[in-house]
Structures are given as C-alpha cells and as structure tokens.
PDB file of N, CA and C in Angstrom:
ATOM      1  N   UNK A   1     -77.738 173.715 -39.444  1.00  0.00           N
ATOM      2  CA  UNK A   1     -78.918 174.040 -40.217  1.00  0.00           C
ATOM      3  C   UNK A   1     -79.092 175.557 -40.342  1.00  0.00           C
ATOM      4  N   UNK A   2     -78.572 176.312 -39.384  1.00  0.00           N
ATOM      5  CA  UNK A   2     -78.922 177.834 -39.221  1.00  0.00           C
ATOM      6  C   UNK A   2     -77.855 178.400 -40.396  1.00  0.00           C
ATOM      7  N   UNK A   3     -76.988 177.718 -40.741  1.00  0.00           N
ATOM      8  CA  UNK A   3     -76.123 178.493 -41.968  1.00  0.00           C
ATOM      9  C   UNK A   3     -76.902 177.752 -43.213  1.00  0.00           C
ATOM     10  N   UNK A   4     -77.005 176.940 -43.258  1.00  0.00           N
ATOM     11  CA  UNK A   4     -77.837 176.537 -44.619  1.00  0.00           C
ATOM     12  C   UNK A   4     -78.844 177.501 -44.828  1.00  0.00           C
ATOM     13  N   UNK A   5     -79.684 178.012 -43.739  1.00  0.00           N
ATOM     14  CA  UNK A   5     -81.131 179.021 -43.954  1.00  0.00           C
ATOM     15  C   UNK A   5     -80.522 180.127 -44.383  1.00  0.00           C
ATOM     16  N   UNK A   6     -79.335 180.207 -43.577  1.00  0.00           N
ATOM     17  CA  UNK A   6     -78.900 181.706 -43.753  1.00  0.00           C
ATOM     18  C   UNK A   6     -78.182 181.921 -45.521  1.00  0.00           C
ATOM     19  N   UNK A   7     -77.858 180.690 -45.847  1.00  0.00           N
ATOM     20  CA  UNK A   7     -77.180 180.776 -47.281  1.00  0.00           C
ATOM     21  C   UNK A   7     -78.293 180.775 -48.240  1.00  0.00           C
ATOM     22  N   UNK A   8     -79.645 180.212 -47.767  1.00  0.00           N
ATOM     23  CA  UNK A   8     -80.700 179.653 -48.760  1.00  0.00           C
ATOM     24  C   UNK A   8     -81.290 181.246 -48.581  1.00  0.00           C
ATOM     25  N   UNK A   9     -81.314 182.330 -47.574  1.00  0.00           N
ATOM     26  CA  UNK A   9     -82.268 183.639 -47.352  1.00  0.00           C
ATOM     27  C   UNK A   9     -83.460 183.203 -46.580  1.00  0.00           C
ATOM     28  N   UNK A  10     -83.764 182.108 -45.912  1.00  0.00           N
ATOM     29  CA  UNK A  10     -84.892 181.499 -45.508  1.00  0.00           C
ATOM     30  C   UNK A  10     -84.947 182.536 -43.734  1.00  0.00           C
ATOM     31  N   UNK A  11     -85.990 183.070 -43.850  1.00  0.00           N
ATOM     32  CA  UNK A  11     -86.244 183.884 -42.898  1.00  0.00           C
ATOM     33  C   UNK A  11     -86.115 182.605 -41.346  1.00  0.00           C
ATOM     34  N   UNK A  12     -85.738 183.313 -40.680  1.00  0.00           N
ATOM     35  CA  UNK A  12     -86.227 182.584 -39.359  1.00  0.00           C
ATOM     36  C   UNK A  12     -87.328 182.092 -38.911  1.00  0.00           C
ATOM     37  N   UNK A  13     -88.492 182.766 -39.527  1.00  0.00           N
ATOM     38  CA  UNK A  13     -90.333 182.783 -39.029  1.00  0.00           C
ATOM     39  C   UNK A  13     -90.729 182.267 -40.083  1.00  0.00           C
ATOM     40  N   UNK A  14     -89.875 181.837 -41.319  1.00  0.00           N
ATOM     41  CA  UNK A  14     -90.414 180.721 -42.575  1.00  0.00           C
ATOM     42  C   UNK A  14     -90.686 179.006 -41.313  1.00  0.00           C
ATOM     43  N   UNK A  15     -91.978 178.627 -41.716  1.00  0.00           N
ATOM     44  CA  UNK A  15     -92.224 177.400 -41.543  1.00  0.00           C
ATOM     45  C   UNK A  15     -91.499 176.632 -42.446  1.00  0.00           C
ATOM     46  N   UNK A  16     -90.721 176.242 -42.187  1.00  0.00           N
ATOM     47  CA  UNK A  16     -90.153 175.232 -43.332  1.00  0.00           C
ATOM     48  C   UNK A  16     -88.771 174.033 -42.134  1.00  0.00           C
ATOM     49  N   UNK A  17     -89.216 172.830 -42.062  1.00  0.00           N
ATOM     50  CA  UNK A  17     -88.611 172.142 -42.027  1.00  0.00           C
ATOM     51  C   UNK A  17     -87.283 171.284 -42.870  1.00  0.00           C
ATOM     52  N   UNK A  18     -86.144 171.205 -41.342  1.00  0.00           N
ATOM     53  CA  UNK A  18     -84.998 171.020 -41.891  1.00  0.00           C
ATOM     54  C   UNK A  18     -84.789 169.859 -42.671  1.00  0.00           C
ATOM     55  N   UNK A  19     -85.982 168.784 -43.022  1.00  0.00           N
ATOM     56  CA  UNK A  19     -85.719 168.118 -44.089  1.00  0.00           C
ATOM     57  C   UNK A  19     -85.915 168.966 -45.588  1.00  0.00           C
ATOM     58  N   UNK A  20     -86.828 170.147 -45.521  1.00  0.00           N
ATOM     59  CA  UNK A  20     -87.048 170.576 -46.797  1.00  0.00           C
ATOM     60  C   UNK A  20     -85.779 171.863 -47.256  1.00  0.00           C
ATOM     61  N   UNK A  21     -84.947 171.986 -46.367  1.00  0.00           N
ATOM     62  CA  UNK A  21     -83.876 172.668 -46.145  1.00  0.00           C
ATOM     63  C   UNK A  21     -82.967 172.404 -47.145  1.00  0.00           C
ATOM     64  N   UNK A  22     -82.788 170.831 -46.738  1.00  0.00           N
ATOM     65  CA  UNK A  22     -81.658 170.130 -47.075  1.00  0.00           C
ATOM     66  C   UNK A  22     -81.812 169.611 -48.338  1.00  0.00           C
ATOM     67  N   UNK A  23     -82.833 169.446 -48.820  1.00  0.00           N
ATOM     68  CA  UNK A  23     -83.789 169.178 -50.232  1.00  0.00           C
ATOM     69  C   UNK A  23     -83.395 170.270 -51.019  1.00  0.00           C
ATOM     70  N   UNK A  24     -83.577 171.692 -50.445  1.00  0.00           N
ATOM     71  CA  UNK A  24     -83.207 172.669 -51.444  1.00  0.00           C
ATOM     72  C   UNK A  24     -81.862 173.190 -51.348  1.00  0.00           C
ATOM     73  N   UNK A  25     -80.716 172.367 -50.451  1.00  0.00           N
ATOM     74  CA  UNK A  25     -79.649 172.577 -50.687  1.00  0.00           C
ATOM     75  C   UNK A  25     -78.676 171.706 -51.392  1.00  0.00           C
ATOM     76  N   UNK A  26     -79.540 170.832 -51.828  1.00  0.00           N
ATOM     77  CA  UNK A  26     -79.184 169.388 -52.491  1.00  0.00           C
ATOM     78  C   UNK A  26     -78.216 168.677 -51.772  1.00  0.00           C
ATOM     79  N   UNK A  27     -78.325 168.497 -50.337  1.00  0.00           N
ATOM     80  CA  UNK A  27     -76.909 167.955 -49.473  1.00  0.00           C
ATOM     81  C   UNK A  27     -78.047 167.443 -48.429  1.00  0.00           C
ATOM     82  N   UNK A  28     -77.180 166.878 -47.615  1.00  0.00           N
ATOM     83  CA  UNK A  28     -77.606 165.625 -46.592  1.00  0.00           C
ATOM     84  C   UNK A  28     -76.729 165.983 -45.379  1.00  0.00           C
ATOM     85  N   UNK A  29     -76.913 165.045 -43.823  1.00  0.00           N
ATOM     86  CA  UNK A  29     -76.314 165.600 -42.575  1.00  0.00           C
ATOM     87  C   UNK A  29     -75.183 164.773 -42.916  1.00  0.00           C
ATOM     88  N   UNK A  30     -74.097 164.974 -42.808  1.00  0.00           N
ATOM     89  CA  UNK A  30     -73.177 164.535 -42.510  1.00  0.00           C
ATOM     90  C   UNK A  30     -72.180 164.360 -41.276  1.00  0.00           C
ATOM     91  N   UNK A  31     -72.379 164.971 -40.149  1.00  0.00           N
ATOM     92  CA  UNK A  31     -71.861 165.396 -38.934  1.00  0.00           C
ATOM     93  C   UNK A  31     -71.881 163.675 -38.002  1.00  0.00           C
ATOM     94  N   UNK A  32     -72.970 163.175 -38.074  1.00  0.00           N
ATOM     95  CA  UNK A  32     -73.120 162.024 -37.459  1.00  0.00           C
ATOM     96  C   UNK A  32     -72.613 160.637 -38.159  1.00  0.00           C
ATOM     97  N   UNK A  33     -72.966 160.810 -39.108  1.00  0.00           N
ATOM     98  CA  UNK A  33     -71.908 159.513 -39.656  1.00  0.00           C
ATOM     99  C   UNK A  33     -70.088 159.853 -39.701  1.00  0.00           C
ATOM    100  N   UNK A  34     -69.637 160.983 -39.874  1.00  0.00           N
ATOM    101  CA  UNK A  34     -68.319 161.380 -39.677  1.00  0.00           C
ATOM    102  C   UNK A  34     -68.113 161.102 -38.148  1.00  0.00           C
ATOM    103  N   UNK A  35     -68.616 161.269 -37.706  1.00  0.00           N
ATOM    104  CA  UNK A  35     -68.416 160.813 -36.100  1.00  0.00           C
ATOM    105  C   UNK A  35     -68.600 159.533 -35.835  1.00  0.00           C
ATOM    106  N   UNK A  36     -69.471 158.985 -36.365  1.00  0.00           N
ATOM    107  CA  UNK A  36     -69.081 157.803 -36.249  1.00  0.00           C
ATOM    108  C   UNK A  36     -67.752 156.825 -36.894  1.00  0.00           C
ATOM    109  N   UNK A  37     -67.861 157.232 -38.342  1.00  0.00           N
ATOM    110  CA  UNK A  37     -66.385 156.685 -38.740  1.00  0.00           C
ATOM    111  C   UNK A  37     -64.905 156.774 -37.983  1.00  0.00           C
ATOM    112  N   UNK A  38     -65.255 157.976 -37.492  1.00  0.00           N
ATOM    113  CA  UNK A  38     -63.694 159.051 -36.804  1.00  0.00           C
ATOM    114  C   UNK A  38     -63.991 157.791 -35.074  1.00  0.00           C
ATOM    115  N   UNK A  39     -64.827 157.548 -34.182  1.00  0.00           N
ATOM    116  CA  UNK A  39     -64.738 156.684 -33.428  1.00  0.00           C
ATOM    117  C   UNK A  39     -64.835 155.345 -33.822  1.00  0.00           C
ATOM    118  N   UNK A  40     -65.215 154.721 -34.552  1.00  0.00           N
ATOM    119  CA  UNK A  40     -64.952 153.341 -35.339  1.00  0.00           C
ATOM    120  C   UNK A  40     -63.593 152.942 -35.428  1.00  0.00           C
ATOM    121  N   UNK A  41     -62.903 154.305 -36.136  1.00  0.00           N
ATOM    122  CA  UNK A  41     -61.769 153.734 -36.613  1.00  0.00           C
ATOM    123  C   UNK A  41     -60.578 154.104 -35.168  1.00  0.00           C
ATOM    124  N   UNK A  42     -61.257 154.775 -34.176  1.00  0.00           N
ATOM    125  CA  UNK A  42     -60.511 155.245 -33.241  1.00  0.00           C
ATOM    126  C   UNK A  42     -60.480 153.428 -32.105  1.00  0.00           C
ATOM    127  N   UNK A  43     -61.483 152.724 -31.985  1.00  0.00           N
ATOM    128  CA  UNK A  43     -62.295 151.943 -31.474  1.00  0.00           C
ATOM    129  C   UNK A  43     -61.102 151.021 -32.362  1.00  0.00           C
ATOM    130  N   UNK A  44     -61.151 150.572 -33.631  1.00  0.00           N
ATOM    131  CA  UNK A  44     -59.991 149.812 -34.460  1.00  0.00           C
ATOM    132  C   UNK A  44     -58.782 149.586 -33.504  1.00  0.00           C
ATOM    133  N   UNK A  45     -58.153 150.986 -33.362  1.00  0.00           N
ATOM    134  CA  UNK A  45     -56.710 151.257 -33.157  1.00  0.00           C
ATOM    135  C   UNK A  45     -56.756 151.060 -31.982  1.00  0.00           C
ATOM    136  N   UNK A  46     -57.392 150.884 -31.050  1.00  0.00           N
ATOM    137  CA  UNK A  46     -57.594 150.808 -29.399  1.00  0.00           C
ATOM    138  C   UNK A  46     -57.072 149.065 -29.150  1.00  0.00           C
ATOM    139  N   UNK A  47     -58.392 148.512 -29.979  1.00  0.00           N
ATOM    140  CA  UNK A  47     -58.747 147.205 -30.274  1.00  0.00           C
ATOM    141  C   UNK A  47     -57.198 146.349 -30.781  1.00  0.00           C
ATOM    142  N   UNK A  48     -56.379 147.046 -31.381  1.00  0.00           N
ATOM    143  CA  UNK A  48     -55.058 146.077 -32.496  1.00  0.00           C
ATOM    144  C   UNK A  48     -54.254 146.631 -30.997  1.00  0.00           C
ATOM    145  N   UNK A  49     -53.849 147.114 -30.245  1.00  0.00           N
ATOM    146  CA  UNK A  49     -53.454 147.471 -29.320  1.00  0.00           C
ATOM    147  C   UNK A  49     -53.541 146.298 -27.298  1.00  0.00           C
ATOM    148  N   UNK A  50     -52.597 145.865 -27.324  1.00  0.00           N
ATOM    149  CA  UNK A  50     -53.207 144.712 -26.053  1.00  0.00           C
ATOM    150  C   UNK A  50     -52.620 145.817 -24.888  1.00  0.00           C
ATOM    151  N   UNK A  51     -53.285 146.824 -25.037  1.00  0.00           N
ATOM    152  CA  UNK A  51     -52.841 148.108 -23.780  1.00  0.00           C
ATOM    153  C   UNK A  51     -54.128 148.254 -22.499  1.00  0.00           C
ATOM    154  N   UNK A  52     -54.206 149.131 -21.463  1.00  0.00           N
ATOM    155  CA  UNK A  52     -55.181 149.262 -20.570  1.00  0.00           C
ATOM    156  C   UNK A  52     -56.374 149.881 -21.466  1.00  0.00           C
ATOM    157  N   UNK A  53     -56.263 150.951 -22.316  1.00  0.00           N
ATOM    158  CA  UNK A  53     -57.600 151.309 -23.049  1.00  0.00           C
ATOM    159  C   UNK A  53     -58.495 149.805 -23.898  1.00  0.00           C
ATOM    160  N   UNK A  54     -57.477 149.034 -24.253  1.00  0.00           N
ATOM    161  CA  UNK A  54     -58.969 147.760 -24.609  1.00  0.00           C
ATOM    162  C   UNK A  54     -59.065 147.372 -23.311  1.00  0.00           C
ATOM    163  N   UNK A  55     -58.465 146.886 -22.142  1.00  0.00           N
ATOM    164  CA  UNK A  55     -59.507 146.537 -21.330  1.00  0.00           C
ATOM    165  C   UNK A  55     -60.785 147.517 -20.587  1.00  0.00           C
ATOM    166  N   UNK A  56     -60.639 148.772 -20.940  1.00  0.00           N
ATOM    167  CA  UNK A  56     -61.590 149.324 -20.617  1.00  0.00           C
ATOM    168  C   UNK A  56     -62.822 149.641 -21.450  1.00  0.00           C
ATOM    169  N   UNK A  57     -62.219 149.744 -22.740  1.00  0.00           N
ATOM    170  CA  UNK A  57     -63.679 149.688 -23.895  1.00  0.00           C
ATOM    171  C   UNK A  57     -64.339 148.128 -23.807  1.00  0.00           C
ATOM    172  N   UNK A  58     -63.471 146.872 -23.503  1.00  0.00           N
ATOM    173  CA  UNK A  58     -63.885 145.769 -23.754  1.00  0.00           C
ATOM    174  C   UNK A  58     -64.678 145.544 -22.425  1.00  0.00           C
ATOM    175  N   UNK A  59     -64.845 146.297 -21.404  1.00  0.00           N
ATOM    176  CA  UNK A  59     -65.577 146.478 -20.109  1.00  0.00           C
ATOM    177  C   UNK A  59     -64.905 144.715 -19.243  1.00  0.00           C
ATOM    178  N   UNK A  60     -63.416 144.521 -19.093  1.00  0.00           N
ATOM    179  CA  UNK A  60     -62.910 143.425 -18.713  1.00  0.00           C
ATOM    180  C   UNK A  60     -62.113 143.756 -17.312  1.00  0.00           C
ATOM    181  N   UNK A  61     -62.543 145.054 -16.544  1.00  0.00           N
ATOM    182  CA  UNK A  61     -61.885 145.280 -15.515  1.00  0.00           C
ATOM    183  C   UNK A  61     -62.745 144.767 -14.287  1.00  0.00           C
ATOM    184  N   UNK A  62     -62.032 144.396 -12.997  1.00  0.00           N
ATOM    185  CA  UNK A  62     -62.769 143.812 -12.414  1.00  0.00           C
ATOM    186  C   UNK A  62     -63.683 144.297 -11.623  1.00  0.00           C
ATOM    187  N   UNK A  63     -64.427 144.572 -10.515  1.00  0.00           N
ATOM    188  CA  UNK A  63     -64.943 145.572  -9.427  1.00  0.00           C
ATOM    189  C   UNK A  63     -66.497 145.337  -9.441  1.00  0.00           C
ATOM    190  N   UNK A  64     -67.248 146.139  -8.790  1.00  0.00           N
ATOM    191  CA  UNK A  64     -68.759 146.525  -9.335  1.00  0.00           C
ATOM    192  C   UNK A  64     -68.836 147.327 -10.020  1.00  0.00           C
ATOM    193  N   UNK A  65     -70.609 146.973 -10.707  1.00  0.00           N
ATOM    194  CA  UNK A  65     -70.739 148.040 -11.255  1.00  0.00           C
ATOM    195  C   UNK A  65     -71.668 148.953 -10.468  1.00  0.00           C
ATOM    196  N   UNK A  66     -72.144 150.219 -10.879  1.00  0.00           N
ATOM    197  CA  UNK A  66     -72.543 151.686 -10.687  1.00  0.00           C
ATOM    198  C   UNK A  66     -74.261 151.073 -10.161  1.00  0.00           C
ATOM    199  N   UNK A  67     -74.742 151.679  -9.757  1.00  0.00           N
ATOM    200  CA  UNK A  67     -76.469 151.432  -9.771  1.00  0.00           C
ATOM    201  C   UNK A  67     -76.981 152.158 -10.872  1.00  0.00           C
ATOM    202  N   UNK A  68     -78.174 151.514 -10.686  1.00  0.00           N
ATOM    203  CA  UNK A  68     -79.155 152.536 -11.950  1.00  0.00           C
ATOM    204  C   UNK A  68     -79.176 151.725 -13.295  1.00  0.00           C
ATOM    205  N   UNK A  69     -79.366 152.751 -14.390  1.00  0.00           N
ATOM    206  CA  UNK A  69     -79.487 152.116 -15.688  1.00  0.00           C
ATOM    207  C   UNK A  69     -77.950 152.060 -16.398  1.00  0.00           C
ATOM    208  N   UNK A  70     -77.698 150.891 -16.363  1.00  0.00           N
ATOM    209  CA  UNK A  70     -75.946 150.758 -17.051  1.00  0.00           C
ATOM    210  C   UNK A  70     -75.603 152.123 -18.506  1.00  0.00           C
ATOM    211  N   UNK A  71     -74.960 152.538 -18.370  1.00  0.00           N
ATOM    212  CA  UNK A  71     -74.419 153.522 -19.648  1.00  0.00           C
ATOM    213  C   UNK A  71     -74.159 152.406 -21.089  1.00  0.00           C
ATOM    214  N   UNK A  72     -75.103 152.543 -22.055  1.00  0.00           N
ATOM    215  CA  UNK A  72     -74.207 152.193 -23.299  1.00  0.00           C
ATOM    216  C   UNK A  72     -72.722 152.485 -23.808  1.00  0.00           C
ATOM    217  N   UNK A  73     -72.398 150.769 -23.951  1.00  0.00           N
ATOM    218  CA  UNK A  73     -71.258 151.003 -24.156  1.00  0.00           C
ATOM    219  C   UNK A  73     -70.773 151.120 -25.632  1.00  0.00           C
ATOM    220  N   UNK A  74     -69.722 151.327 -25.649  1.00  0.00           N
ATOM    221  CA  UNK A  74     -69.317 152.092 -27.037  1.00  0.00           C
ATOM    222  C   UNK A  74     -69.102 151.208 -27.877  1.00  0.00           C
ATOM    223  N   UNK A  75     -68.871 149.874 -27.687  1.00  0.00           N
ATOM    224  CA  UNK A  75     -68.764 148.595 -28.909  1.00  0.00           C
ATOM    225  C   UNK A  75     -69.948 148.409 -28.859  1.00  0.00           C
ATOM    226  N   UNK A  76     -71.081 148.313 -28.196  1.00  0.00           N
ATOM    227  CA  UNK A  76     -72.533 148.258 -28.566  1.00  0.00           C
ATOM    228  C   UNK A  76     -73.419 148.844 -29.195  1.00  0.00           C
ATOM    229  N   UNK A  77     -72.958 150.198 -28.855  1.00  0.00           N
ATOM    230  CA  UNK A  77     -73.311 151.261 -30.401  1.00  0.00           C
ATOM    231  C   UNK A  77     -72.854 151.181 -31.966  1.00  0.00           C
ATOM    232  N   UNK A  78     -71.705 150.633 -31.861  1.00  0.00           N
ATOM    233  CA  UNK A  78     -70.767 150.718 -32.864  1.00  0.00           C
ATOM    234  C   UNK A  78     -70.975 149.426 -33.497  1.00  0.00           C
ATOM    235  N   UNK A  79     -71.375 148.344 -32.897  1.00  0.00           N
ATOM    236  CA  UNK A  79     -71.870 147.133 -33.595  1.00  0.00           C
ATOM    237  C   UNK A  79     -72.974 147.470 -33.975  1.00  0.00           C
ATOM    238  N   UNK A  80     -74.194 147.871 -33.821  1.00  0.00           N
ATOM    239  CA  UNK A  80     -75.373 148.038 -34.112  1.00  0.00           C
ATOM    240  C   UNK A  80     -75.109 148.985 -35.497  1.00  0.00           C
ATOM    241  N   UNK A  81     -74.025 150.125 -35.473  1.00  0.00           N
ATOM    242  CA  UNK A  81     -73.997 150.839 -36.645  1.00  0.00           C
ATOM    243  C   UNK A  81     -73.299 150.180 -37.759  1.00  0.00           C
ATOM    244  N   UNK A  82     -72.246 148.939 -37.344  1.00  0.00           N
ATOM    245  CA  UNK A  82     -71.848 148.337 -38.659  1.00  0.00           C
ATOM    246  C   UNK A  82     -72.518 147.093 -38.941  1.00  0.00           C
ATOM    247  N   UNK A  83     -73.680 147.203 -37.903  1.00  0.00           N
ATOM    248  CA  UNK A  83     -74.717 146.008 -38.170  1.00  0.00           C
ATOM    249  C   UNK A  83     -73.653 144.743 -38.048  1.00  0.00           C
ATOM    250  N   UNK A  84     -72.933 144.217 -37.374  1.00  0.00           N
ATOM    251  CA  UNK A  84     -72.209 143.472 -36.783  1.00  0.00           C
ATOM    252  C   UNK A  84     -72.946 142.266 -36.360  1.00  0.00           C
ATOM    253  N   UNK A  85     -74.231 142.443 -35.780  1.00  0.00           N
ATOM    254  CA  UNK A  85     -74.737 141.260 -34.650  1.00  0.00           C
ATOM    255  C   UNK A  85     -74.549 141.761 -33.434  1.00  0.00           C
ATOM    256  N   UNK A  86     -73.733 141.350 -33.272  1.00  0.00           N
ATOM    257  CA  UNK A  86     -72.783 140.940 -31.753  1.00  0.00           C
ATOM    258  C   UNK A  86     -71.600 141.832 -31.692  1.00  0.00           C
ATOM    259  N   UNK A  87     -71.391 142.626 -30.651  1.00  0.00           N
ATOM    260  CA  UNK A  87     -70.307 143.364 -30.356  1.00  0.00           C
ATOM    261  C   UNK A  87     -68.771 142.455 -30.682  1.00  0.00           C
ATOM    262  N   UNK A  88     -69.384 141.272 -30.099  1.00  0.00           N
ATOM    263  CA  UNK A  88     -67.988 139.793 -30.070  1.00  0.00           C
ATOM    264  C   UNK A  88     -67.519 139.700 -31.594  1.00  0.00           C
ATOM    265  N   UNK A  89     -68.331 140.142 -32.617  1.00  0.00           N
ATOM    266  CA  UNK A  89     -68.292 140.116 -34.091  1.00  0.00           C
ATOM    267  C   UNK A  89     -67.094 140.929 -34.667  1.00  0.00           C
ATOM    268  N   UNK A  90     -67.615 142.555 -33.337  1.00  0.00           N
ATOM    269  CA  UNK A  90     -66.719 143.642 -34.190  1.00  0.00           C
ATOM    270  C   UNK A  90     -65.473 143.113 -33.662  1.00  0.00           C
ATOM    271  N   UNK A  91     -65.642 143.236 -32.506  1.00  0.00           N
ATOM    272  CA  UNK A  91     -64.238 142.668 -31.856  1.00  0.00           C
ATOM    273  C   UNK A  91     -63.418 141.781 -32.156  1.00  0.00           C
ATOM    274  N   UNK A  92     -63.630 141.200 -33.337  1.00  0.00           N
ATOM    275  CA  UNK A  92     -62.626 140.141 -33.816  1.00  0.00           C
ATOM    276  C   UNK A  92     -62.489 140.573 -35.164  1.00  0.00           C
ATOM    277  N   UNK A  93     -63.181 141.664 -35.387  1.00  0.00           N
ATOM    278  CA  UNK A  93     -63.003 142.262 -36.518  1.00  0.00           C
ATOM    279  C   UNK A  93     -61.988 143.026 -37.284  1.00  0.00           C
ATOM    280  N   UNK A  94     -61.867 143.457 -35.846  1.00  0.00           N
ATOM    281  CA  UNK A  94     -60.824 144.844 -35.760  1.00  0.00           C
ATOM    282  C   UNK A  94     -59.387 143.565 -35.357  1.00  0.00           C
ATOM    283  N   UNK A  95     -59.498 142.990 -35.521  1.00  0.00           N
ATOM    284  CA  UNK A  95     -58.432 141.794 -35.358  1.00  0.00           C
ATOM    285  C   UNK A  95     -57.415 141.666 -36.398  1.00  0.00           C
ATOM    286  N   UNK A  96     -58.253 142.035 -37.825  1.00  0.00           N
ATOM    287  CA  UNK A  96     -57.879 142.293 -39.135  1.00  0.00           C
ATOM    288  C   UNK A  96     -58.052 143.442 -39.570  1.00  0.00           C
ATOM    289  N   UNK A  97     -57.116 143.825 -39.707  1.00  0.00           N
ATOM    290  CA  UNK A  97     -57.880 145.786 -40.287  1.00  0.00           C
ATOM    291  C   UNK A  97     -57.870 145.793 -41.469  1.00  0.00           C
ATOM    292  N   UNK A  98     -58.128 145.270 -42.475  1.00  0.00           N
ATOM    293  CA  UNK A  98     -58.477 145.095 -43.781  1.00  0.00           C
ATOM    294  C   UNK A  98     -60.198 145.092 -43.703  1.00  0.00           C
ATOM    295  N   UNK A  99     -60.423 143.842 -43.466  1.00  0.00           N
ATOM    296  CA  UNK A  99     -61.783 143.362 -43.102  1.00  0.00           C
ATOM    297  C   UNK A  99     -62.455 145.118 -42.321  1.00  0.00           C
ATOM    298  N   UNK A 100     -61.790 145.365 -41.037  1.00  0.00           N
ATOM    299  CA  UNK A 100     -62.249 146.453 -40.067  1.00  0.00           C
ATOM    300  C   UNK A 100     -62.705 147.923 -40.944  1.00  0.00           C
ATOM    301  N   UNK A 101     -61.506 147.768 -41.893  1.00  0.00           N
ATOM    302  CA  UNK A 101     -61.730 149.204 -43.246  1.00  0.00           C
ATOM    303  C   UNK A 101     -62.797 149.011 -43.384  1.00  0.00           C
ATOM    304  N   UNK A 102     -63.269 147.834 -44.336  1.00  0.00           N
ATOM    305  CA  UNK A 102     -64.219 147.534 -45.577  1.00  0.00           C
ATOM    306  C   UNK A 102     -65.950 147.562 -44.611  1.00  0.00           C
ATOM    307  N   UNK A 103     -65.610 147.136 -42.897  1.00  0.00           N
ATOM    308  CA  UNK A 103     -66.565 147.483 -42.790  1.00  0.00           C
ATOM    309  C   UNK A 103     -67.485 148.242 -42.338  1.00  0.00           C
ATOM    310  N   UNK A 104     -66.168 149.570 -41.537  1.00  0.00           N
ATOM    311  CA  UNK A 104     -66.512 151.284 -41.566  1.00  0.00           C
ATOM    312  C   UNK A 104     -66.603 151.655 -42.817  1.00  0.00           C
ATOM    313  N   UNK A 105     -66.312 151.580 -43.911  1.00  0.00           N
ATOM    314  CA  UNK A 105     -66.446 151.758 -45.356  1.00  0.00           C
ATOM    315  C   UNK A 105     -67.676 151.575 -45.731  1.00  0.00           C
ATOM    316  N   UNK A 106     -68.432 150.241 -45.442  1.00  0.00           N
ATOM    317  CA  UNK A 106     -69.875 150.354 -46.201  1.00  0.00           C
ATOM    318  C   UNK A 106     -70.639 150.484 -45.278  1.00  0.00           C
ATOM    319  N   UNK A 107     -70.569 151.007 -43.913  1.00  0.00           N
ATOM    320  CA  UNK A 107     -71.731 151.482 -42.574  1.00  0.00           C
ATOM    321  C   UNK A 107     -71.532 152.953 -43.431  1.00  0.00           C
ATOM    322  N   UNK A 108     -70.250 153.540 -43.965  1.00  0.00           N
ATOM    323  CA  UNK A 108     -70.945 155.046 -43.760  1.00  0.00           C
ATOM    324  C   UNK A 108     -71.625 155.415 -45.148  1.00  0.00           C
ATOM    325  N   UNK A 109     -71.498 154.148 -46.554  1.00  0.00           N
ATOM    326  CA  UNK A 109     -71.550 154.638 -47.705  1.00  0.00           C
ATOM    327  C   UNK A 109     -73.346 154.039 -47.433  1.00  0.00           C
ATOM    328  N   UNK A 110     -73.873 153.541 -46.136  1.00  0.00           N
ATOM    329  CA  UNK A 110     -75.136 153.301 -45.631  1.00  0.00           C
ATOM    330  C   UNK A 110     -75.773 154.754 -45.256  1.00  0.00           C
ATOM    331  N   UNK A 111     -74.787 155.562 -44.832  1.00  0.00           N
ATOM    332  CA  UNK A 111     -75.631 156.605 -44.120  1.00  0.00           C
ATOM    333  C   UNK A 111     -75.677 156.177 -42.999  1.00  0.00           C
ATOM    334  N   UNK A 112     -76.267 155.244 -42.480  1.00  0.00           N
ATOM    335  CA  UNK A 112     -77.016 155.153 -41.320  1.00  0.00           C
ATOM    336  C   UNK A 112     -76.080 156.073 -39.691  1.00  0.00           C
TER     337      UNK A 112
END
C-alpha cells in the first residue's frame, strides 16, 4: 500500500483509507489470493504424490498430539477457500487434476 501512496503523491498524514487507495488506483489486493493459488496448487502436487509429505498434510501419522489449541491445518483452510465442504472433498479432488485446475481456477476468479 505504501508504494501505491507513494505513486498516487498521497502524503503520509492524508487520512485516507487503503480501500479508497485502491479505488483511485483502479486495482485490487492481489498478494493473498496468489498465495493462495501458488499453495493450492502446491497442496495438488503433494496430494497426486503417495510420498511422506501427503501423510503429513493429510495429518495420518501416528503419535500424540501437542496441548493447547490445535494449529489449522492446511487442507482446512484450503477447503474453506475452494468452498469444498469437507477437506475429504478436496482430497479426492486433487485425485484428478483436471477437476483440481478448474477448481483453483474459479476460487481465485472469486477473489475470495
């Protein structure tokens, strides 16, 4: 946001919020949905793979777990962003990477 002000001349001590920023730069954030696509499709290639990294994203190793409040896991985020349902959804998703494209494809043409 600090190079957008700086390209727009917007003083530092201008009140002006970074939604009205982005309004007068005619552009939108993009940083967070690219990150998400770039781990989606990283999450894909893990997933078509029957190596030790899916059993660790698929949380299928054996032991205890940690105390405290469990860490979100990364197919649980990532279902919620391709609106999936169920993590079990994406995960059979990425089973087909056709299907897996089309549906990092319309989560990011969502924005969300």
């Amino acid at each position: 946001m600090w190079f957008l002000r700086r390209m727009l001349r917007i003083s530092w001590t201008a009140k002006k919020t970074n939604d009205t920023v982005l309004e007068e730069a005619h552009t939108t954030r993009l940083l967070i949905s690219k990150i998400r696509k770039r781990q989606a499709t990283f999450f894909g290639h893990v997933m078509r793979r029957e190596k030790l990294e899916n059993l660790v994203t698929t949380g299928m190793l054996e032991g205890k777990r940690s105390r405290g409040k469990q860490r979100e896991k990364l197919i649980e985020g990532l279902a919620d962003w391709l609106k999936a349902g169920k993590s079990l959804e994406a995960i059979e998703a990425t089973k087909d990477g056709k299907k897996w494209r089309t549906m990092i494809a319309n989560a990011v043409k969502q924005g969300t």
